[in-house]
N, C-alpha and C. Protein backbone atom coordinates (compact mmCIF):
# COMPACT_ATOMS: atom_id res chain seq x y z
N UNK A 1 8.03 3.38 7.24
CA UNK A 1 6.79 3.64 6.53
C UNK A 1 5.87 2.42 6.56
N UNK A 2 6.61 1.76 6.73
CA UNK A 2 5.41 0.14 6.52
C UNK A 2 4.86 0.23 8.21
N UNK A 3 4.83 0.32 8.94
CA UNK A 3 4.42 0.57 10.26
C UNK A 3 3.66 1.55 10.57
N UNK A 4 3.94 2.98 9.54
CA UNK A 4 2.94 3.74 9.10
C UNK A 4 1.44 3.71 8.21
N UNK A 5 1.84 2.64 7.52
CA UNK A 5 0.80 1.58 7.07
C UNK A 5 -0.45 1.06 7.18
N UNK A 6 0.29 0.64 8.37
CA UNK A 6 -0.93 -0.10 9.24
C UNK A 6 -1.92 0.86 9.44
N UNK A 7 -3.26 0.70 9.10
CA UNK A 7 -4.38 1.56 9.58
C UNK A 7 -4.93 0.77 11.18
N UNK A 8 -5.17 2.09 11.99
CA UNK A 8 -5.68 1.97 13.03
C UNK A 8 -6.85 2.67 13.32
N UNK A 9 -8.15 2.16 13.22
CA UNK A 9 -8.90 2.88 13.38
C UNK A 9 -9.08 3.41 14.83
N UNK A 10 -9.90 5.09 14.62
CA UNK A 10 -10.21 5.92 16.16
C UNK A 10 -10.53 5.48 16.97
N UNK A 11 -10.41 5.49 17.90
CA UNK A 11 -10.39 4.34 19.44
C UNK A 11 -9.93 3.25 19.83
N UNK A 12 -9.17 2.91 18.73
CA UNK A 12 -8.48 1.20 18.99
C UNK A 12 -6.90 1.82 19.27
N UNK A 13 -6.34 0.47 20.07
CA UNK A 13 -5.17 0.47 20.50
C UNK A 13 -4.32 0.35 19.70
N UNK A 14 -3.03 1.39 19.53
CA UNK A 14 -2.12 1.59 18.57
C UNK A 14 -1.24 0.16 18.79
N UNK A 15 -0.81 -0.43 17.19
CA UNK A 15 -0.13 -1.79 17.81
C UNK A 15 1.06 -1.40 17.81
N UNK A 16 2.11 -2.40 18.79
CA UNK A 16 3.36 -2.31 19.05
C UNK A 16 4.31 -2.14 17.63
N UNK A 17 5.47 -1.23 17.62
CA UNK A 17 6.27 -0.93 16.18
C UNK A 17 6.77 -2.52 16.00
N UNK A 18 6.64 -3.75 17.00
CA UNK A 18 7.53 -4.72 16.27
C UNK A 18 6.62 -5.76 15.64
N UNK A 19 5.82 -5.19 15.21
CA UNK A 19 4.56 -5.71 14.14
C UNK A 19 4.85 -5.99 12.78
N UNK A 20 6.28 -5.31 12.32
CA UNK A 20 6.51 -5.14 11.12
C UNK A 20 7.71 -5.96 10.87
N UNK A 21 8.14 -6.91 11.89
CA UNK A 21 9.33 -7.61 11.83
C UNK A 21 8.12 -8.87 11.80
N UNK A 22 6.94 -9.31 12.00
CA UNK A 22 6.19 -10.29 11.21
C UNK A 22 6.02 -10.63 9.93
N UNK A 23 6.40 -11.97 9.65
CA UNK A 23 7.06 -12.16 8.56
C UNK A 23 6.14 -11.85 7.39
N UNK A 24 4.89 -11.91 7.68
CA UNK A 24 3.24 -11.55 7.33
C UNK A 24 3.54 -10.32 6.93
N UNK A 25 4.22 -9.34 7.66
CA UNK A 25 3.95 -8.13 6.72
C UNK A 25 5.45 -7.48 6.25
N UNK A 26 6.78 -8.22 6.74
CA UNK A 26 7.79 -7.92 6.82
C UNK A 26 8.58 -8.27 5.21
N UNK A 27 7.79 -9.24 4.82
CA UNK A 27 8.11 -9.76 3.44
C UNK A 27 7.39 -8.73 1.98
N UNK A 28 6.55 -7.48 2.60
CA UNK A 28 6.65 -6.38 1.59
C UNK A 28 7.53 -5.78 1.39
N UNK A 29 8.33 -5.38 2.30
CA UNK A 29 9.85 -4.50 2.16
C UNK A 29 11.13 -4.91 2.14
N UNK A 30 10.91 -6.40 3.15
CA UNK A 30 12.50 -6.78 2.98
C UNK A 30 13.31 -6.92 2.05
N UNK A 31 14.30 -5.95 1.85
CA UNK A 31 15.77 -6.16 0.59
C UNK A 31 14.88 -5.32 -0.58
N UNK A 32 13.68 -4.57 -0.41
CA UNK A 32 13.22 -3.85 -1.58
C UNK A 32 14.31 -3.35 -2.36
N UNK A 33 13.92 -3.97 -3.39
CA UNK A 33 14.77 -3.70 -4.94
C UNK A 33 15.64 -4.61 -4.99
N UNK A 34 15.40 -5.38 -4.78
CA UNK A 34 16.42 -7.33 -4.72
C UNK A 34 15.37 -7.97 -5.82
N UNK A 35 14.08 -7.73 -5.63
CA UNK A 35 13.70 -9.00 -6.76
C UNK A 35 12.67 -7.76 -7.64
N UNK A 36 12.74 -8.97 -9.25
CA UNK A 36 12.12 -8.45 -10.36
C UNK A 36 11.02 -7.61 -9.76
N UNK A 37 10.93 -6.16 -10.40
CA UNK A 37 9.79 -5.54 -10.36
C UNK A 37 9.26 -4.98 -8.93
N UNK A 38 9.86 -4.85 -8.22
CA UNK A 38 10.26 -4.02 -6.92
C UNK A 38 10.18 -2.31 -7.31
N UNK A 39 9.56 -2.14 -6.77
CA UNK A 39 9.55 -0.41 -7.26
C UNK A 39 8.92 0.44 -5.43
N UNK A 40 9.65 1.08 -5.74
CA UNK A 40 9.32 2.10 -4.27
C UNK A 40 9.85 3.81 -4.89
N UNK A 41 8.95 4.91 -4.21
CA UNK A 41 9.01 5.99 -4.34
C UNK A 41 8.78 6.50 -2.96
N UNK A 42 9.45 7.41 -2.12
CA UNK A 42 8.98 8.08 -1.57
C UNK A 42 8.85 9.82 -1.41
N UNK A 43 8.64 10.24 -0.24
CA UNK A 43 7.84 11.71 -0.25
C UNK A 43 8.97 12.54 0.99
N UNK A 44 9.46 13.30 0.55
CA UNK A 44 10.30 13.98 1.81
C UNK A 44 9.67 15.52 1.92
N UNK A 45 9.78 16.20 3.42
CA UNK A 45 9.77 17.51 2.99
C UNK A 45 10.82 17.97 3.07
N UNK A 46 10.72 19.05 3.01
CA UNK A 46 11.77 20.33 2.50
C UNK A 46 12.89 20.49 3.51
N UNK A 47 12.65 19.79 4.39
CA UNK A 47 13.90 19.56 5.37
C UNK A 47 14.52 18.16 5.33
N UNK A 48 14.01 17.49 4.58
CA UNK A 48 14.32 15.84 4.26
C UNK A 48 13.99 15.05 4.84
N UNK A 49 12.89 15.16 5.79
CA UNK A 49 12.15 14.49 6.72
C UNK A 49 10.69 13.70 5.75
N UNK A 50 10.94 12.51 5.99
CA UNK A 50 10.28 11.36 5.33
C UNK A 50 9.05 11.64 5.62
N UNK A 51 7.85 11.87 4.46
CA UNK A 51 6.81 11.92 5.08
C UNK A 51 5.83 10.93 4.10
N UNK A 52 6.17 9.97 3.45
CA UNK A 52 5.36 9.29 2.94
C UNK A 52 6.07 7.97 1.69
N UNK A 53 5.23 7.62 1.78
CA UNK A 53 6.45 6.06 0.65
C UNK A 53 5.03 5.62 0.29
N UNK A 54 5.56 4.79 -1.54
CA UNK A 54 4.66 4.05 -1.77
C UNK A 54 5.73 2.74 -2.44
N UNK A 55 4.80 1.40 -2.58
CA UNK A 55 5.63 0.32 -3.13
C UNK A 55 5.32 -0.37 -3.71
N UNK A 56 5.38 -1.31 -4.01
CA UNK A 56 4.84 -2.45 -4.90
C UNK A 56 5.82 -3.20 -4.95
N UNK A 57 5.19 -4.51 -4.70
CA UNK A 57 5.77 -5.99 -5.14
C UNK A 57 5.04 -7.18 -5.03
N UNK A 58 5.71 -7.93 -6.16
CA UNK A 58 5.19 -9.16 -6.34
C UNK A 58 5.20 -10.54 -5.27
N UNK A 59 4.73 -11.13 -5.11
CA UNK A 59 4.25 -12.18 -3.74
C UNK A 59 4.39 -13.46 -4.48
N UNK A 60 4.77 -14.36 -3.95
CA UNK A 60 4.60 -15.37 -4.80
C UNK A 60 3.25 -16.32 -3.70
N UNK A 61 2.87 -16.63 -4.69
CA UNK A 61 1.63 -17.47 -4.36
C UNK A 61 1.51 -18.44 -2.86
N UNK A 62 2.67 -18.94 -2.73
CA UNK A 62 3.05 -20.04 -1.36
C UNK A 62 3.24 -18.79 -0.12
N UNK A 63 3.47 -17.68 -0.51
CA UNK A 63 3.84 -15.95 0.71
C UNK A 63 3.04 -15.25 -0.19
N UNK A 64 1.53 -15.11 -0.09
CA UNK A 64 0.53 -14.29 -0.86
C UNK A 64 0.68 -13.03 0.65
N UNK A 65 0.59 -11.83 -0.01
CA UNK A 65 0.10 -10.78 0.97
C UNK A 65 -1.57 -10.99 0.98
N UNK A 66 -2.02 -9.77 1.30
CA UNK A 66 -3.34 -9.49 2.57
C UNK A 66 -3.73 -9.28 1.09
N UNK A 67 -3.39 -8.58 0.32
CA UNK A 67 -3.65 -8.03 -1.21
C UNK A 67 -3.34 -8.72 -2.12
N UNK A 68 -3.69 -9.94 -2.37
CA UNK A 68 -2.63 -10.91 -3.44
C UNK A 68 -3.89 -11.68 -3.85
N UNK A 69 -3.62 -10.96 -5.56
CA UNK A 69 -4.70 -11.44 -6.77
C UNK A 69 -4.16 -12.87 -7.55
N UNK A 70 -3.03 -12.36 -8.19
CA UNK A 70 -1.48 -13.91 -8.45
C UNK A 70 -0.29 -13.64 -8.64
N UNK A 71 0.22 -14.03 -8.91
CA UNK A 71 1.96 -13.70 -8.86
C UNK A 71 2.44 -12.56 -9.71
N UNK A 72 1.41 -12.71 -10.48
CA UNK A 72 2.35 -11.76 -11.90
C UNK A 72 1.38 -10.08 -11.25
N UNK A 73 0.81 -9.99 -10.17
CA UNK A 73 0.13 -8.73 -10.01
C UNK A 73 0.88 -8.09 -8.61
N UNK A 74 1.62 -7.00 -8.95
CA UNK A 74 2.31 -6.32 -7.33
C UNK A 74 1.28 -5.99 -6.70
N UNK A 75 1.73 -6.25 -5.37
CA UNK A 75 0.26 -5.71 -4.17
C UNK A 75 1.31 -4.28 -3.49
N UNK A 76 0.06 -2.97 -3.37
CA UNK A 76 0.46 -2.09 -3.19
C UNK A 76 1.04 -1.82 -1.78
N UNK A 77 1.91 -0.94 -1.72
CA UNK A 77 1.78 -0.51 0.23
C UNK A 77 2.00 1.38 -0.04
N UNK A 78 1.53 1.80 0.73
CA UNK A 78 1.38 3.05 0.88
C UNK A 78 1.19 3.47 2.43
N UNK A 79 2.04 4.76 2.65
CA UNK A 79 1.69 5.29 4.15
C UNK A 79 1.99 7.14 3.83
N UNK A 80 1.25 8.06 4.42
CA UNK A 80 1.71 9.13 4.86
C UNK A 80 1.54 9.16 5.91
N UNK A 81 2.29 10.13 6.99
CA UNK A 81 2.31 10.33 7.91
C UNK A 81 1.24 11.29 8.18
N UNK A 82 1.04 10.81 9.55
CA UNK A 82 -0.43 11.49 10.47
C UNK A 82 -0.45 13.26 9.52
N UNK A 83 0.67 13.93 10.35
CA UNK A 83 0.54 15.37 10.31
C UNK A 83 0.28 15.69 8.99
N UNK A 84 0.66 15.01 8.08
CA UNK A 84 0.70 15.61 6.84
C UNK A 84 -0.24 15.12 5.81
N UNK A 85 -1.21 14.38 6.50
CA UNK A 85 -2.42 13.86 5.28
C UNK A 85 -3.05 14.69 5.15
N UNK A 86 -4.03 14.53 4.06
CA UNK A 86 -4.71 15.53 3.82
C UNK A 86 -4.10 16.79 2.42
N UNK A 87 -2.70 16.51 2.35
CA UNK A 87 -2.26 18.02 1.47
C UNK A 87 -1.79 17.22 0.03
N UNK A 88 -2.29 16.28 -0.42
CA UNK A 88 -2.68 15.89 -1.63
C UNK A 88 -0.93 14.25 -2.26
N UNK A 89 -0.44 14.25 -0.42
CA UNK A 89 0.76 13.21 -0.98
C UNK A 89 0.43 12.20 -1.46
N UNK A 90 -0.46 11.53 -0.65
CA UNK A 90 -0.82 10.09 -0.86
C UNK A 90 -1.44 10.02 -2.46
N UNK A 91 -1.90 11.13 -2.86
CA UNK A 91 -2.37 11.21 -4.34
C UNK A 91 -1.53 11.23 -4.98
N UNK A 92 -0.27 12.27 -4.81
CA UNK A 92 0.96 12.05 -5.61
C UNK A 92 1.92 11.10 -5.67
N UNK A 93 1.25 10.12 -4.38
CA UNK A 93 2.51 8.70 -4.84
C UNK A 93 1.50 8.28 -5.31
N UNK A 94 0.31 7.72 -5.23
CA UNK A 94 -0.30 6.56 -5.64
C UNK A 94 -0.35 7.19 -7.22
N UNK A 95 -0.44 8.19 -7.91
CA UNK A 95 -0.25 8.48 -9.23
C UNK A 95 0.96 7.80 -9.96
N UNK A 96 2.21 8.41 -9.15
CA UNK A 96 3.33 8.05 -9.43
C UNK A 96 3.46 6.12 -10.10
N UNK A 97 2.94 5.87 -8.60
CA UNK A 97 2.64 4.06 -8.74
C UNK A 97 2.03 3.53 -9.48
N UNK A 98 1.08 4.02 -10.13
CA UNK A 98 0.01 3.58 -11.15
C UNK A 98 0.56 3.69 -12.89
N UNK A 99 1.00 4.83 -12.77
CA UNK A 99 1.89 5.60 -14.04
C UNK A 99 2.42 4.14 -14.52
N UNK A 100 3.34 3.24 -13.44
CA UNK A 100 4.65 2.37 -13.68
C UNK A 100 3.87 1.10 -13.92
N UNK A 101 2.77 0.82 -13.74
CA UNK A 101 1.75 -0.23 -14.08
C UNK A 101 0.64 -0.55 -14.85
N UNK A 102 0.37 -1.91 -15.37
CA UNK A 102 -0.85 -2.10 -15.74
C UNK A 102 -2.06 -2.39 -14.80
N UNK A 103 -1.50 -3.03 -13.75
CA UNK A 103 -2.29 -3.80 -12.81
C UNK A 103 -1.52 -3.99 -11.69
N UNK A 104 -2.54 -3.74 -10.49
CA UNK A 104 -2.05 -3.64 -9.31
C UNK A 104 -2.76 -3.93 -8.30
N UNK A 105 -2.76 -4.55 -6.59
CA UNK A 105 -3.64 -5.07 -6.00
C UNK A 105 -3.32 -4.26 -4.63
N UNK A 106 -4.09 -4.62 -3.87
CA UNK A 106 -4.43 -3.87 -2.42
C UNK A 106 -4.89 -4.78 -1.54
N UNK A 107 -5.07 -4.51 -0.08
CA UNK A 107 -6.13 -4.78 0.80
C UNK A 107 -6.19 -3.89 1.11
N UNK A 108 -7.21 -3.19 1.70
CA UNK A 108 -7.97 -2.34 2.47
C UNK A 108 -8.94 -2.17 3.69
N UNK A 109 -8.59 -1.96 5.04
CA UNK A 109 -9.51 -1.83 6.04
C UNK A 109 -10.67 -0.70 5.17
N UNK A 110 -11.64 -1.17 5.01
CA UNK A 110 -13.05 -0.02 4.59
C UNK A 110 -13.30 1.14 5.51
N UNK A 111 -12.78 0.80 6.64
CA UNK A 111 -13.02 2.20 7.51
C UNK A 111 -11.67 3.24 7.40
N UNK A 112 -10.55 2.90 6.44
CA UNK A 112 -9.72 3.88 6.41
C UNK A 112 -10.62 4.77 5.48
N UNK A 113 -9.54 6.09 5.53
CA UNK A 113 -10.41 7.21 4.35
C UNK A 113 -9.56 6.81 2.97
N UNK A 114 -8.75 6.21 3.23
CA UNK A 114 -7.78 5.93 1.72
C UNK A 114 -8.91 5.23 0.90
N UNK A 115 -9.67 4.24 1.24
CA UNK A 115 -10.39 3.56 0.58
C UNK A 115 -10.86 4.70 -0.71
N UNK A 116 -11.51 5.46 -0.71
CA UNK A 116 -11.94 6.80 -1.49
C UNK A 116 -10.97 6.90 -2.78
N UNK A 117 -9.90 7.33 -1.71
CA UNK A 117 -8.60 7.42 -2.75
C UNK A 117 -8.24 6.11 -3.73
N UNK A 118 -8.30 5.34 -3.04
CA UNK A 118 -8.14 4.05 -4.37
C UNK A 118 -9.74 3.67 -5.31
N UNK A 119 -10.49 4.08 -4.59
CA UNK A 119 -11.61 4.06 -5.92
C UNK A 119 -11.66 5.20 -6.62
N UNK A 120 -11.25 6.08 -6.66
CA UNK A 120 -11.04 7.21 -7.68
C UNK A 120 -10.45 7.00 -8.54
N UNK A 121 -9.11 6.23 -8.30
CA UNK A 121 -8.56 5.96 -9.10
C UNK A 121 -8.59 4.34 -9.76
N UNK A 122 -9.55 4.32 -9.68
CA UNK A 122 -10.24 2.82 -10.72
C UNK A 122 -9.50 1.62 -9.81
N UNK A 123 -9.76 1.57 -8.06
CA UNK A 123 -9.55 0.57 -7.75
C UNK A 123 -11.04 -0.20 -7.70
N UNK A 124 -10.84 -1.59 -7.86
CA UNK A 124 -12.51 -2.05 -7.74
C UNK A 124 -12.20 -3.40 -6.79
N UNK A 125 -13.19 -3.55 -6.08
CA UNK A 125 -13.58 -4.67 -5.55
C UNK A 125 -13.28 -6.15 -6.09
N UNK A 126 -12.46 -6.88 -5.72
CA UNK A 126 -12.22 -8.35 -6.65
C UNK A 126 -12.39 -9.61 -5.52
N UNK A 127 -12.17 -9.29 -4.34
CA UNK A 127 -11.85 -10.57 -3.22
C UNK A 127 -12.31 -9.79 -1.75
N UNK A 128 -11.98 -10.45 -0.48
CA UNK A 128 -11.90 -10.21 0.46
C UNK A 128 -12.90 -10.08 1.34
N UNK A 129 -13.76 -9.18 1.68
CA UNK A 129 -14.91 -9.15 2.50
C UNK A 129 -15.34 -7.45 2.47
N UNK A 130 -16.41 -7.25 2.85
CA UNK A 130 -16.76 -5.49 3.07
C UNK A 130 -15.92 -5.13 4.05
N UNK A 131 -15.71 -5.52 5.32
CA UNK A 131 -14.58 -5.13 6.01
C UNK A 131 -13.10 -5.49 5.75
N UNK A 132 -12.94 -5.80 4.84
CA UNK A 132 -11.27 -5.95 4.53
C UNK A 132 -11.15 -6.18 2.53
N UNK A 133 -11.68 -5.40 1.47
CA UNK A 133 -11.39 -5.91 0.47
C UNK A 133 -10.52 -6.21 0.26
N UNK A 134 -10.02 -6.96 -0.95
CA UNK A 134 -8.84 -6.88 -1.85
C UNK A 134 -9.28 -6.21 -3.36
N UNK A 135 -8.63 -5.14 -4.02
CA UNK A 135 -9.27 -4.39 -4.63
C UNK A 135 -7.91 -4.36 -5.53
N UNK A 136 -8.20 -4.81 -6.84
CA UNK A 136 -7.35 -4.12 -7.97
C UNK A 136 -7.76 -3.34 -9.42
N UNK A 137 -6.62 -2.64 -9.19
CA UNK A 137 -6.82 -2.03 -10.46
C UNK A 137 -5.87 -1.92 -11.66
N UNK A 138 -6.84 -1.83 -12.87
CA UNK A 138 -6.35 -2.25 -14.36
C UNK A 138 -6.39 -0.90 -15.14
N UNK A 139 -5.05 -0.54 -15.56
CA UNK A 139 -5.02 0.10 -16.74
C UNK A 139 -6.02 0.77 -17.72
N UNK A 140 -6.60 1.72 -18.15
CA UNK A 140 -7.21 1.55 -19.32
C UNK A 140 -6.98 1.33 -20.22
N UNK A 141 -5.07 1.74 -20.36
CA UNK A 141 -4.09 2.27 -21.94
C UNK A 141 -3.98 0.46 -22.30
């Protein structure tokens, strides 16, 4: 799922699967559920075929992710798979994920369509650039 991740926008070259053994992006998942506050959910269908994951974890400041506000804030990861976007998953994890938090962080390519999806749900602009925010969001409760 973290390789699923990766947004590629239409016409660009799909990157190689061993993108995710970079330690840059390999240190969101490795040993998930080894350290404090590790949380992952994912999405199967009806045949048990994986069609979506969401996660969260904390970064420590010296290994900040692409999404990293400060230590005490998990940066999100989320993927559904190609065939199946669109039928409301990525809404039902990122709900799920939000439920378990006060505060939570992102990066975002602006040309994905997820972008939408995380401002609906009270992600806002905090860092990064128009082509790549970092965007978190806070609780109301």
């Amino acid at each position: 799922m973290l390789f699923e991740s990766i947004f590629v926008a239409p016409g660009e070259a799909s990157l190689p699967r061993s993108v995710v053994d970079s330690p840059r992006l390999a240190h969101y998942v490795a040993e998930m559920g080894s350290r404090v506050g590790d949380r992952a959910w994912i999405a199967e269908a009806s045949d048990g075929t994986l069609i979506g994951a969401v996660w969260m974890r904390c970064l420590p400041a010296d290994d900040p992710g692409y999404g990293f506000v400060d230590a005490d804030t998990p940066e999100l990861g989320m993927a559904v798979v190609e065939e199946s976007r669109g039928a409301g998953i990525g809404t039902a994890l990122l709900v799920t994920a939000l439920a378990s938090v006060s505060r939570l962080s992102l990066s975002v390519d602006s040309r994905n369509p997820a972008m939408g999806l995380y401002e609906r749900h009270g992600f806002v602009m905090v860092g990064g650039d128009a082509a790549n925010p970092t965007m978190l969001y806070r609780s109301s409760c």
